[in-house]
C-alpha atoms as a PDB file:
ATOM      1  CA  UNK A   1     -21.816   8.782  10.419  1.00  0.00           C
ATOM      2  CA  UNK A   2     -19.879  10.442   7.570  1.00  0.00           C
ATOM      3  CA  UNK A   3     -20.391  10.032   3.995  1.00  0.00           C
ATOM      4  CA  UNK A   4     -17.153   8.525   2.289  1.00  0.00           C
ATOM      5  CA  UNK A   5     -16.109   8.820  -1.802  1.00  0.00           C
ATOM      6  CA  UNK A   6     -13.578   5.593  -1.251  1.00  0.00           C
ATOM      7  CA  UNK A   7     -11.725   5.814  -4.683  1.00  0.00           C
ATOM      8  CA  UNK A   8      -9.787   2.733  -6.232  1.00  0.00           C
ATOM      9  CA  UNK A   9     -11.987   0.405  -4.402  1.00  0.00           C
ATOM     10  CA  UNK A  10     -11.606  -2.724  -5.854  1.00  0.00           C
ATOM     11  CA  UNK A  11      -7.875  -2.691  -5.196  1.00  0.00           C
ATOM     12  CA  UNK A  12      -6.366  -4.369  -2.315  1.00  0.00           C
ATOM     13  CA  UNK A  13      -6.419  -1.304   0.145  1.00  0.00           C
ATOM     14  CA  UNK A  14      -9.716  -0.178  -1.210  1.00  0.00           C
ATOM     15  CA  UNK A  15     -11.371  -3.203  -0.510  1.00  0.00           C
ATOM     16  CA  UNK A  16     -10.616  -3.496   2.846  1.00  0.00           C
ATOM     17  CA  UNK A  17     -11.340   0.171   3.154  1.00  0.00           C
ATOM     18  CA  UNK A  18     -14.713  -0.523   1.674  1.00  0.00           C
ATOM     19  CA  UNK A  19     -15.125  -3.391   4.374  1.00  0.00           C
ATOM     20  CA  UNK A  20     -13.961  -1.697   7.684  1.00  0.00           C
ATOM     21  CA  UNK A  21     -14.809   2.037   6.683  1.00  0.00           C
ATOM     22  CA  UNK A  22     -18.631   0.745   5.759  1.00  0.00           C
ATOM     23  CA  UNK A  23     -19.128  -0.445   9.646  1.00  0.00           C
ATOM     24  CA  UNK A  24     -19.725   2.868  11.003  1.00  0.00           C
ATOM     25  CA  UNK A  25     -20.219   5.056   7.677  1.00  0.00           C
ATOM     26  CA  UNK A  26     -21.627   5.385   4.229  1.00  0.00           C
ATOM     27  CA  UNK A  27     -19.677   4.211   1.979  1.00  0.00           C
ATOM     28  CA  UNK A  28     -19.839   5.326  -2.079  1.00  0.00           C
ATOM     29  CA  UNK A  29     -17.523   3.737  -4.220  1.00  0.00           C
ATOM     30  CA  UNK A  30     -17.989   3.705  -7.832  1.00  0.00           C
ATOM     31  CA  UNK A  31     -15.800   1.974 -10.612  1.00  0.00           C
ATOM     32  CA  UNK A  32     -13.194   3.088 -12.032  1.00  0.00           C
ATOM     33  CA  UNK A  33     -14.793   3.234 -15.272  1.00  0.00           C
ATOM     34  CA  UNK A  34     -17.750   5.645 -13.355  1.00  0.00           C
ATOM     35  CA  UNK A  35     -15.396   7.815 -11.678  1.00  0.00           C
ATOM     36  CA  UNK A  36     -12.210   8.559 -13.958  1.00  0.00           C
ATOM     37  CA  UNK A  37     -10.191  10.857 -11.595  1.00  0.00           C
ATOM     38  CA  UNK A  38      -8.088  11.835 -14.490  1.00  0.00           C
ATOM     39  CA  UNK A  39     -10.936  13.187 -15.429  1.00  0.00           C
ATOM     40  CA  UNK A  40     -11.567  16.667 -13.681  1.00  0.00           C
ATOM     41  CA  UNK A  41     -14.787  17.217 -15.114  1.00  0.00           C
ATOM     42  CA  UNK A  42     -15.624  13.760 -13.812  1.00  0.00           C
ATOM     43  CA  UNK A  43     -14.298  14.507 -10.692  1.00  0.00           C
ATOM     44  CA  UNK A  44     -16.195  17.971 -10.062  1.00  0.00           C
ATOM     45  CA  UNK A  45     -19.656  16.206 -11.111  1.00  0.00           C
ATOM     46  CA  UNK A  46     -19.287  13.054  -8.896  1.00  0.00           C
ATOM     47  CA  UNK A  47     -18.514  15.487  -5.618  1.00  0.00           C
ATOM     48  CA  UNK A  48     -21.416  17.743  -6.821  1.00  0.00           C
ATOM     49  CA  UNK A  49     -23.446  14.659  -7.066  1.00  0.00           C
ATOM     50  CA  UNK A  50     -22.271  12.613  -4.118  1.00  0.00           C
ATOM     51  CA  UNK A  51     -21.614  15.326  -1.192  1.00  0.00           C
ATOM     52  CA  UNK A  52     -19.009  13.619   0.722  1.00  0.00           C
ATOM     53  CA  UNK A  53     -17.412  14.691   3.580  1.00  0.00           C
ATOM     54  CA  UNK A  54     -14.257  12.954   2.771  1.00  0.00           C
ATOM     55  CA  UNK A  55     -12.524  11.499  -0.403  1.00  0.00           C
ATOM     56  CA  UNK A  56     -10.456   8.412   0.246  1.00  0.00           C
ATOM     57  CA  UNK A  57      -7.739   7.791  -2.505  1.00  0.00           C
ATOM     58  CA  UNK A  58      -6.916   4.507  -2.655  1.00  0.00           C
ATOM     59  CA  UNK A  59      -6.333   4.510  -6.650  1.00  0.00           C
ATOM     60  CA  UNK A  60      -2.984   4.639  -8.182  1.00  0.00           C
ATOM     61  CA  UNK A  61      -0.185   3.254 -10.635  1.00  0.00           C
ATOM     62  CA  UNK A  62       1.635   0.551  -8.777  1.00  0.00           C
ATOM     63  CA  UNK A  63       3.744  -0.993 -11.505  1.00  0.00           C
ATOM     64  CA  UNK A  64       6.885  -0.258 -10.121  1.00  0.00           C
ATOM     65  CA  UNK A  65       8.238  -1.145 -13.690  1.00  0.00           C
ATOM     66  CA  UNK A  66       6.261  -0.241 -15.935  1.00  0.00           C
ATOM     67  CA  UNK A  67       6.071   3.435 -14.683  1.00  0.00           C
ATOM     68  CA  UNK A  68       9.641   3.000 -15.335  1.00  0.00           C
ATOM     69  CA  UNK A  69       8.428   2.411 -18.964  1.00  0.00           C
ATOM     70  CA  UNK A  70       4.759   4.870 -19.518  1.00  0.00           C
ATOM     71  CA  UNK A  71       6.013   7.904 -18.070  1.00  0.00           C
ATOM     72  CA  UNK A  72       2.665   9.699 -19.275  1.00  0.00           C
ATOM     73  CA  UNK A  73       0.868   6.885 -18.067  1.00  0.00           C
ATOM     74  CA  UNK A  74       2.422   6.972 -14.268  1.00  0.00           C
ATOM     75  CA  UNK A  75       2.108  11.171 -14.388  1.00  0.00           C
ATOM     76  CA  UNK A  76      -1.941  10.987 -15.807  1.00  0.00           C
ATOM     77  CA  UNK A  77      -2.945   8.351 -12.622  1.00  0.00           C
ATOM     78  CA  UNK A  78      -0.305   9.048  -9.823  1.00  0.00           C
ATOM     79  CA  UNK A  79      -0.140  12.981 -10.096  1.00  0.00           C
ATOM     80  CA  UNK A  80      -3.196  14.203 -12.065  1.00  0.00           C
ATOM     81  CA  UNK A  81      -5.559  12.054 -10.942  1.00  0.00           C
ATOM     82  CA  UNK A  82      -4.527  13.288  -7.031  1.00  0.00           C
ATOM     83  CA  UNK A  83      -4.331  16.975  -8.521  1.00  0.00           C
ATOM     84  CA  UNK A  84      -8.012  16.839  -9.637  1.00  0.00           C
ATOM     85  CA  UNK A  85      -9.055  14.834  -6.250  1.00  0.00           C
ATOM     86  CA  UNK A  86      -7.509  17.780  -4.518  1.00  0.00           C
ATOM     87  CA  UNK A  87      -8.841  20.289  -6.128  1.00  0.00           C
ATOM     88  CA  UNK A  88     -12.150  19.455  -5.599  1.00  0.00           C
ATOM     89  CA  UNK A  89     -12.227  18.812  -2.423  1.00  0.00           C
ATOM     90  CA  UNK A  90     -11.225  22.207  -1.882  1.00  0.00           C
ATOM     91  CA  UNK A  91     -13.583  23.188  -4.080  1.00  0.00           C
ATOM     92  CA  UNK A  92     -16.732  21.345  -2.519  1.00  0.00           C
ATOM     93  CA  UNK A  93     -14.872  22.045   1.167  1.00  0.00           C
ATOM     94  CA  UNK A  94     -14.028  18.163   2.188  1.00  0.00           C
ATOM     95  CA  UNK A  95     -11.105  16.280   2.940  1.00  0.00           C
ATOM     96  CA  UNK A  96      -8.925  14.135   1.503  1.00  0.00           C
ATOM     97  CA  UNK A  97      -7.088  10.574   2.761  1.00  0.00           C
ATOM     98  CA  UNK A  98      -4.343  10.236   0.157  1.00  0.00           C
ATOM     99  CA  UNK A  99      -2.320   7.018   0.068  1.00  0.00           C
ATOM    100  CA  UNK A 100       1.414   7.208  -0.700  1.00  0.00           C
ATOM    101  CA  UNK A 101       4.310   5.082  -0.099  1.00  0.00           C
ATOM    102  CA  UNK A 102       7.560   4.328   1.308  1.00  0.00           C
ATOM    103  CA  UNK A 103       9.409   5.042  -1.971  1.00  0.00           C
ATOM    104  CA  UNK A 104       9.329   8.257  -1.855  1.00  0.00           C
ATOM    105  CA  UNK A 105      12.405   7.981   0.514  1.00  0.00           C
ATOM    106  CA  UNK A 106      15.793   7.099  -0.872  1.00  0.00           C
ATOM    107  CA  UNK A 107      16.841   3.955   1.560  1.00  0.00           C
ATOM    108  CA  UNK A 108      19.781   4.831   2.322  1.00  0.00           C
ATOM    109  CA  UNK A 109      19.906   5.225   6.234  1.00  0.00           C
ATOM    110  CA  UNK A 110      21.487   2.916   7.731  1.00  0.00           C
ATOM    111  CA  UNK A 111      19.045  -0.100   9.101  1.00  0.00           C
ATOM    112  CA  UNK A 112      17.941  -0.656  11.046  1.00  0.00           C
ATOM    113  CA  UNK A 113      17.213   3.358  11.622  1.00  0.00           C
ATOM    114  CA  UNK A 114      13.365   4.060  10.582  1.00  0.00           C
ATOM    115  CA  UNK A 115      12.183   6.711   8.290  1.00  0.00           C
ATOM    116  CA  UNK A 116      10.137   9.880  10.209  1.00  0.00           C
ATOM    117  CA  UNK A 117       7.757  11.523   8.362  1.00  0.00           C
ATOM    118  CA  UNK A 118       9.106  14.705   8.347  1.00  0.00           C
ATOM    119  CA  UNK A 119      12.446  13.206   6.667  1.00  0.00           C
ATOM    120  CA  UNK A 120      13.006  14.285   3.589  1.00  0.00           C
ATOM    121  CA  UNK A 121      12.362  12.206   0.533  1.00  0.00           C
ATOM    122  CA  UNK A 122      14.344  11.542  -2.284  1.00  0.00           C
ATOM    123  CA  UNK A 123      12.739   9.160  -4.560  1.00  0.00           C
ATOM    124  CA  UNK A 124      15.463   6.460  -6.526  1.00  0.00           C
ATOM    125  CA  UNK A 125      12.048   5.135  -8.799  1.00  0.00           C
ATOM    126  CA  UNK A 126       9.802   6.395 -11.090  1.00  0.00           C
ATOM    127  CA  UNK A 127       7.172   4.966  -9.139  1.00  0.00           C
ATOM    128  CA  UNK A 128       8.559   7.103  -5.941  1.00  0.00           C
ATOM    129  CA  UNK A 129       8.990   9.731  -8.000  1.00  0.00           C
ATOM    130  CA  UNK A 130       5.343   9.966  -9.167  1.00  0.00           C
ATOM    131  CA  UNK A 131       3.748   9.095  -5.249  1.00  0.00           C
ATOM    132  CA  UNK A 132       6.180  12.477  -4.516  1.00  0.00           C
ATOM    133  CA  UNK A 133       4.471  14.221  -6.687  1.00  0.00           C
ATOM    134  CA  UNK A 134       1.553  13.098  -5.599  1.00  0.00           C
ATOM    135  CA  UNK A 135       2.011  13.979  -1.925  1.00  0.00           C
ATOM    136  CA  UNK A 136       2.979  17.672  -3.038  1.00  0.00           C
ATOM    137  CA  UNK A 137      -0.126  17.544  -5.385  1.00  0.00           C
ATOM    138  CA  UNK A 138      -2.232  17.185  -2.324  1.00  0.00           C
ATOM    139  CA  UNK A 139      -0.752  19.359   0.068  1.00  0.00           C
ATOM    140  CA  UNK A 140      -0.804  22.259  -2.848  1.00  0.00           C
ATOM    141  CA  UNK A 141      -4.400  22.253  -3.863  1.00  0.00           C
ATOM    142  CA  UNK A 142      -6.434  20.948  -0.349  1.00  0.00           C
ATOM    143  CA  UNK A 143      -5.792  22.601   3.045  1.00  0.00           C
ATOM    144  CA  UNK A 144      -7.889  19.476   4.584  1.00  0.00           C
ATOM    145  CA  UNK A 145      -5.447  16.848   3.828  1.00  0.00           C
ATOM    146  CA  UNK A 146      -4.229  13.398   5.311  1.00  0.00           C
ATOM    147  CA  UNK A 147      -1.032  11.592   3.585  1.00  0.00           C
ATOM    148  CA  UNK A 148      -0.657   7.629   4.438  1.00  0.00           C
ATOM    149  CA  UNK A 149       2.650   6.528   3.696  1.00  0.00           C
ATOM    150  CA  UNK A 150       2.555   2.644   3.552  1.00  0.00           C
ATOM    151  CA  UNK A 151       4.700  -0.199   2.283  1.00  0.00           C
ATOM    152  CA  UNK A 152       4.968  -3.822   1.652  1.00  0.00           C
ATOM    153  CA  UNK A 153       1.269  -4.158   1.895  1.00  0.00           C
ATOM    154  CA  UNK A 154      -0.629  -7.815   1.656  1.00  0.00           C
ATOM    155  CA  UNK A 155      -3.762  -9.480   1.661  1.00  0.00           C
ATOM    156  CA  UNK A 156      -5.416 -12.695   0.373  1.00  0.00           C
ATOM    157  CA  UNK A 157      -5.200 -11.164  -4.009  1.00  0.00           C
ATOM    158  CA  UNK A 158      -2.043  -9.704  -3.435  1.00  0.00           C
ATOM    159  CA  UNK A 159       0.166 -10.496  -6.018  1.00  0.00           C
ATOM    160  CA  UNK A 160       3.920  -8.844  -4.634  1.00  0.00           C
ATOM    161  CA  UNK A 161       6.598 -10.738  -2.752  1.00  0.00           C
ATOM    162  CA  UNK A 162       4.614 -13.342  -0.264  1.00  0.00           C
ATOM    163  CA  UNK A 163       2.348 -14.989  -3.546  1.00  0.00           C
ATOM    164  CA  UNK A 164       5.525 -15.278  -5.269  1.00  0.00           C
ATOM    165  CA  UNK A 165       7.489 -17.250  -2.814  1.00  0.00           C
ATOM    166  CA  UNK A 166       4.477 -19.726  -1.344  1.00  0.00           C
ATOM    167  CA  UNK A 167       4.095 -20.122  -5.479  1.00  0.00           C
ATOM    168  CA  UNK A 168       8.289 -21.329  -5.718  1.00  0.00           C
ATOM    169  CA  UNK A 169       7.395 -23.554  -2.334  1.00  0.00           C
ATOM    170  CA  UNK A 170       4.748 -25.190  -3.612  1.00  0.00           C
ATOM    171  CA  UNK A 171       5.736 -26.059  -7.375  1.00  0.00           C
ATOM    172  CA  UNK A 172       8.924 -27.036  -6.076  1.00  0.00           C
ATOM    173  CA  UNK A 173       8.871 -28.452  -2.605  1.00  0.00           C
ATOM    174  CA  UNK A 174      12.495 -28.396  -1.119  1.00  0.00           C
ATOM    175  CA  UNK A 175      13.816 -26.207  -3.696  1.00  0.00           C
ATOM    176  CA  UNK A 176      16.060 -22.978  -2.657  1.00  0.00           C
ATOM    177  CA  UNK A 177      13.954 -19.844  -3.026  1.00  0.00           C
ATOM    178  CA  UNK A 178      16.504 -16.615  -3.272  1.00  0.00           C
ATOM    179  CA  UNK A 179      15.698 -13.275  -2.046  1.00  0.00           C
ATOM    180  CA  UNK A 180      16.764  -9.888  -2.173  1.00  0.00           C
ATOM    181  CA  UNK A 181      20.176  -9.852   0.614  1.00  0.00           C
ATOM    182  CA  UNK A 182      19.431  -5.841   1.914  1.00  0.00           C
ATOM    183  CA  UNK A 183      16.351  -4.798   1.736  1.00  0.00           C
ATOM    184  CA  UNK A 184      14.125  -4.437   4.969  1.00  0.00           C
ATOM    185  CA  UNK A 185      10.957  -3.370   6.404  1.00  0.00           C
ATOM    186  CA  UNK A 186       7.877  -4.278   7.587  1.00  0.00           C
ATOM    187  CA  UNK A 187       5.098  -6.315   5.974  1.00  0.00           C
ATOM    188  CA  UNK A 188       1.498  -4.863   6.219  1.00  0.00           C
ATOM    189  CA  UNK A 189      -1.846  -6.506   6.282  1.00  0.00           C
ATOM    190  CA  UNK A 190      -4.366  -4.303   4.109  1.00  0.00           C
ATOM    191  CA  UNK A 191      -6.801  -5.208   6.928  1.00  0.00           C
ATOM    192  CA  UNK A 192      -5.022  -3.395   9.679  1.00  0.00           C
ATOM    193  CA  UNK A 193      -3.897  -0.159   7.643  1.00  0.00           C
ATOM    194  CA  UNK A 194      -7.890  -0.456   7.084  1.00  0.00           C
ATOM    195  CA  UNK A 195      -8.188  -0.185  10.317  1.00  0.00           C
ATOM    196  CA  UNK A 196      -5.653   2.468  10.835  1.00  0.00           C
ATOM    197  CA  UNK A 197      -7.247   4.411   7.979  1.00  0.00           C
ATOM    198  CA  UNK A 198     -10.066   4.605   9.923  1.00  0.00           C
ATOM    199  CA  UNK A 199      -9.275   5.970  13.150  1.00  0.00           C
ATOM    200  CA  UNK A 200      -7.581   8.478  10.760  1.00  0.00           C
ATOM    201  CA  UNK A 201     -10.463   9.703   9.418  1.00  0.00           C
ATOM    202  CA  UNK A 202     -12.472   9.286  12.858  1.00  0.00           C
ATOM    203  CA  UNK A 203     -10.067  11.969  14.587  1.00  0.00           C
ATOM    204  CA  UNK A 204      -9.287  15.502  13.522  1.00  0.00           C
ATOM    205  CA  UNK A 205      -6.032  14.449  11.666  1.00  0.00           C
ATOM    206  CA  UNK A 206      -4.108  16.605   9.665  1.00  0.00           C
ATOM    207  CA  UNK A 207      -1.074  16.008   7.951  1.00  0.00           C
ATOM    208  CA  UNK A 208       1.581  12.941   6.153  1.00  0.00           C
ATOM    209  CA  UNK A 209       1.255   9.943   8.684  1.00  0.00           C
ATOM    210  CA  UNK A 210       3.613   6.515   8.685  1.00  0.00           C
ATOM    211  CA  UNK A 211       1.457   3.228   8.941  1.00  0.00           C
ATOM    212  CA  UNK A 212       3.176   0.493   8.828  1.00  0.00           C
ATOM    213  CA  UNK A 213       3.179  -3.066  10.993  1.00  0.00           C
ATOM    214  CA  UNK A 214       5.537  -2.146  13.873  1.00  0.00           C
ATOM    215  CA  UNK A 215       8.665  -4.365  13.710  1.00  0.00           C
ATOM    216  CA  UNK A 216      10.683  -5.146  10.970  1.00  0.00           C
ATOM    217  CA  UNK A 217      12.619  -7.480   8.864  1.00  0.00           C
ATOM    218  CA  UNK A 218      14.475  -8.511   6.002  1.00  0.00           C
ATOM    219  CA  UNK A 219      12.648  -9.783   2.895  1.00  0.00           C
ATOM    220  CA  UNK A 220      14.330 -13.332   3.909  1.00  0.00           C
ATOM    221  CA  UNK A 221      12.908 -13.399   7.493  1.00  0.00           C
ATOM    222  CA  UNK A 222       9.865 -12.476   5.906  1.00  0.00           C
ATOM    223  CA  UNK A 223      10.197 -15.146   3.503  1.00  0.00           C
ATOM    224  CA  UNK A 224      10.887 -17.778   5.971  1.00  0.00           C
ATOM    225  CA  UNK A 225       8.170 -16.495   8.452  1.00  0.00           C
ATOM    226  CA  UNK A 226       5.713 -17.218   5.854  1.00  0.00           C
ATOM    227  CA  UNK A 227       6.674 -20.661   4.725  1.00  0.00           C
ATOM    228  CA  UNK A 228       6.841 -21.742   8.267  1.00  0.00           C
ATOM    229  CA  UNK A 229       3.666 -20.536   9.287  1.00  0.00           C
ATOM    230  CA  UNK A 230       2.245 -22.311   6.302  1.00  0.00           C
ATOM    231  CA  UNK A 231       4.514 -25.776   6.820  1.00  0.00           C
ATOM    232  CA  UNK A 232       5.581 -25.389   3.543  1.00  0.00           C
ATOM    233  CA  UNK A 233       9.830 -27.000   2.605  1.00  0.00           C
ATOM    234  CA  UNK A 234      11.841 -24.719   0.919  1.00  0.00           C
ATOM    235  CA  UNK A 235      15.085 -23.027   1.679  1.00  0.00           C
ATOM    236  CA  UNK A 236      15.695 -19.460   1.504  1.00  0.00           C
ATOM    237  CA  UNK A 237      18.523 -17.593   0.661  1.00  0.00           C
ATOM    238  CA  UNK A 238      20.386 -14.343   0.165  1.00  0.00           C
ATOM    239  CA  UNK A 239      20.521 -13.467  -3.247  1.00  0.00           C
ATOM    240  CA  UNK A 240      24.438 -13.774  -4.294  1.00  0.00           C
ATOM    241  CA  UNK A 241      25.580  -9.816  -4.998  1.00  0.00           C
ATOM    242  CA  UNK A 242      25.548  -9.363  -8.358  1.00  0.00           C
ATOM    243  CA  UNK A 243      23.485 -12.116  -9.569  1.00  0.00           C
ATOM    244  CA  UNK A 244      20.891 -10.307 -10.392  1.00  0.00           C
ATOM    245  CA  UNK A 245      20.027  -6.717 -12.237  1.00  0.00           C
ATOM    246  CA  UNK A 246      16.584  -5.299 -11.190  1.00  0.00           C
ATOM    247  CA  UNK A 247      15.215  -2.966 -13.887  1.00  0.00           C
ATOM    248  CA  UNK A 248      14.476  -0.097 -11.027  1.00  0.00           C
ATOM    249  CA  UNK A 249      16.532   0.948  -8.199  1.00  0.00           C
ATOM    250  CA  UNK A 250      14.743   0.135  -5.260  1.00  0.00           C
ATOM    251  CA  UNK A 251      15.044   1.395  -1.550  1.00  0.00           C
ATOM    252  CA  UNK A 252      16.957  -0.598   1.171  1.00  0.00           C
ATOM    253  CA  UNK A 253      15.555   0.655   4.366  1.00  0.00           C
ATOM    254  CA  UNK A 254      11.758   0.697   3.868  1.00  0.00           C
ATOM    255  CA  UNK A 255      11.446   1.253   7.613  1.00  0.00           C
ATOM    256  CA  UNK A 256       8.905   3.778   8.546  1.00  0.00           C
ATOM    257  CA  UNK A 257       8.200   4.709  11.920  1.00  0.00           C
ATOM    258  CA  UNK A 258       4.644   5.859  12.950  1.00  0.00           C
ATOM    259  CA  UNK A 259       5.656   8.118  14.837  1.00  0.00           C
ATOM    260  CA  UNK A 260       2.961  10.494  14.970  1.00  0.00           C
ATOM    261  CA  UNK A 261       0.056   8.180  14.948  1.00  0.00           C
ATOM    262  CA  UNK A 262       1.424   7.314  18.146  1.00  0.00           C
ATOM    263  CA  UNK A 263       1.840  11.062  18.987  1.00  0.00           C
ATOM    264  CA  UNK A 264      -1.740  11.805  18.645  1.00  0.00           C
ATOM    265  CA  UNK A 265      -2.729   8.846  20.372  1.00  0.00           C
ATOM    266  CA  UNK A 266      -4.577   7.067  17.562  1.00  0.00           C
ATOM    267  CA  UNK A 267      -1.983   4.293  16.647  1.00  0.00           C
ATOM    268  CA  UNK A 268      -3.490   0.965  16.214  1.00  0.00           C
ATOM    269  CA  UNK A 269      -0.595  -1.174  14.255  1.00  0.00           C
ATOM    270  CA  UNK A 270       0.320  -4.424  15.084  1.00  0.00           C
ATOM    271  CA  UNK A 271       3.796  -6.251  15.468  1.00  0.00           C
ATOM    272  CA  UNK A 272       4.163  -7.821  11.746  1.00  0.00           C
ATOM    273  CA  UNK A 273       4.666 -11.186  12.835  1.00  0.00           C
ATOM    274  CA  UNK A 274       1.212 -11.199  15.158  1.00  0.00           C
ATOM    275  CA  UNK A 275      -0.466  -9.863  11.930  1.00  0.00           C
ATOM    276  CA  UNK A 276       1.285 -12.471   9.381  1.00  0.00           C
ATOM    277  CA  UNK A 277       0.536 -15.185  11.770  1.00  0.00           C
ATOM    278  CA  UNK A 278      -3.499 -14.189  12.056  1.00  0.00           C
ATOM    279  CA  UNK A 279      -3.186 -13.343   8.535  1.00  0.00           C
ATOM    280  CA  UNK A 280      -2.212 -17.014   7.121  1.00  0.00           C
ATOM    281  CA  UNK A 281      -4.120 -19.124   9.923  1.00  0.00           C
ATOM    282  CA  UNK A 282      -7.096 -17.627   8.423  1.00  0.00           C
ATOM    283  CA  UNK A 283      -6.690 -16.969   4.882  1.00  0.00           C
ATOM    284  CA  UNK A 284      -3.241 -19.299   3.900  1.00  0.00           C
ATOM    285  CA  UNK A 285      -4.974 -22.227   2.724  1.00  0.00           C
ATOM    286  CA  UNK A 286      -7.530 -20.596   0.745  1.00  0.00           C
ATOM    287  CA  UNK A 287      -4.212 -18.366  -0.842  1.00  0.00           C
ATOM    288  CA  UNK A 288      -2.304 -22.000  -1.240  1.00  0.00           C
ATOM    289  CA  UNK A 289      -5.643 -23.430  -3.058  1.00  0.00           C
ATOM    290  CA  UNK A 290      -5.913 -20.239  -5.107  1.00  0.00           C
ATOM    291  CA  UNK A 291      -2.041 -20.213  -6.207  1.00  0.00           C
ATOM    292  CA  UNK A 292      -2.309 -23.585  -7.172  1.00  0.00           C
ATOM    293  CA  UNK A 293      -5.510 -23.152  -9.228  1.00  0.00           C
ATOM    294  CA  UNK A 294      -3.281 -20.188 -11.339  1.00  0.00           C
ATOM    295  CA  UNK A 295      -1.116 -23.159 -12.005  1.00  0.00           C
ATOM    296  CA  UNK A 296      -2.930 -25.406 -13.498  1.00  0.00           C
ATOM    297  CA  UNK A 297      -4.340 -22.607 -15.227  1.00  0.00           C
ATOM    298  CA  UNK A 298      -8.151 -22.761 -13.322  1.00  0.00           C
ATOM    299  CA  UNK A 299     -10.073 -20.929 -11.049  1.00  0.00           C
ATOM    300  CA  UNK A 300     -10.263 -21.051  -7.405  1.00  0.00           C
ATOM    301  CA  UNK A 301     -13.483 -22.428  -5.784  1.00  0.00           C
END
């Protein structure tokens, strides 16, 4: 059993790290408002204090757009906070899990060609640029290191692409719900990279690691996946070019191949459709009840 600092635990990820990591080890996980990891005197006394043998970073700045907006903001939580985290685990001689993200690649292979993780990246977002930084952060300032580079990640409070189109599907029932026409890549159940995470930290792992859902799609196969899995009527479409000016540059191939997860023998991913359909035969009506709650402005039983 190994003691575990999980940091950013009451996000998505860190929840379900919390949940699977806690089977088979200790588990400390205090709030954000205990353990500011911009902080480094914060961080130095909590790994004096708690003695871990590994930090799990599961804390960052996900507002794609708004770190398009708070530059200071996106460099204090996505690159200092990681700095410090770093640091002190070399300091105090443990490792560190470090979550990043498939935005720190620039798209533009041609799909559907996956990303390897020795690729190099070239962020198009603020946000990519930051989780970058990030990754260099790490590798600068802890020899025992593990990078996760993720994308399109879900679960039950998720609040990216899949709430937003049951939430079109269910206010308007046989209305046309339009998507983005290029982008593709792999949806991710928070559960599994959970599970991933774990058999990450388990081994003697080293290194920047791809863990994604094996597969992949576009965001309307994906979109259509879902509503049929949950019987819901609505059409989706392709997004007419030009229709539509996103505030951030995002990537079109999100594809990341886990290539050496599967190298070291330790790969546990599932297809993304096998996941999605578990996913939403177990948790879709309590996500339907909970979207429709928001809308009438209450709370979810």
């Amino acid at each position: 059993m190994m003691k575990i600092l999980l940091v950013g635990s009451t996000g998505m990820l860190g929840t379900a790290c919390s949940r699977i990591l806690g089977e088979d080890h200790e588990i400390v996980a205090p709030p954000s408002k205990e353990l500011d990891m911009t902080r480094w005197d914060v961080v130095i006394e909590t790994l004096d204090r708690v003695g871990p043998d590994i930090v799990i970073n599961c804390a960052g700045y996900t507002d794609m757009e708004g770190c398009e907006q708070d530059e200071t903001l996106v460099r204090k939580i996505n690159i200092e906070g990681p700095r410090n985290l770093a640091q002190g685990c070399a300091r105090f001689e443990c490792r560190l899990l470090h979550l990043s993200s498939d935005c720190v690649f620039d798209g533009r292979k041609e799909t559907p060609q996956p990303y390897f993780e020795d690729d190099p990246p070239n962020p198009l977002s603020a946000y990519g640029k930051s989780k970058l930084d990030s990754e260099i952060a790490v590798k600068e300032n802890v020899p025992a290191y593990i990078i996760v580079r993720s994308g399109w990640v879900y679960d039950l409070t998720s609040r990216g692409f899949m709430r937003n189109v049951i939430r079109q599907a269910l206010e308007s029932p046989g209305s046309v719900i339009q998507v983005p026409a290029l982008e593709m890549g792999a949806p991710t159940w928070s559960y599994r990279l959970a599970v991933q995470i774990r058999e990450l930290v388990r081994s003697d792992s080293h290194g920047t690691y791809h863990a994604t859902a094996e597969g992949c799609c576009t965001r309307l196969e994906y979109a259509q996946a879902v509503l049929n899995l949950l019987g819901l009527k609505a059409l989706v479409e392709e997004r007419p070019p030009g229709s539509f000016t996103p505030l951030i540059e995002l990537p079109v191939n999100r594809i990341l191949e886990n290539r050496r997860l599967k190298k070291q023998g330790i790969h546990v991913m599932a297809d993304w459709k096998e996941d999605l359909e578990i996913f939403l035969n177990a948790y879709g009506e309590a996500l339907m009840q909970d979207i429709r709650a928001e809308g009438r402005g209450g709370i979810a039983a």
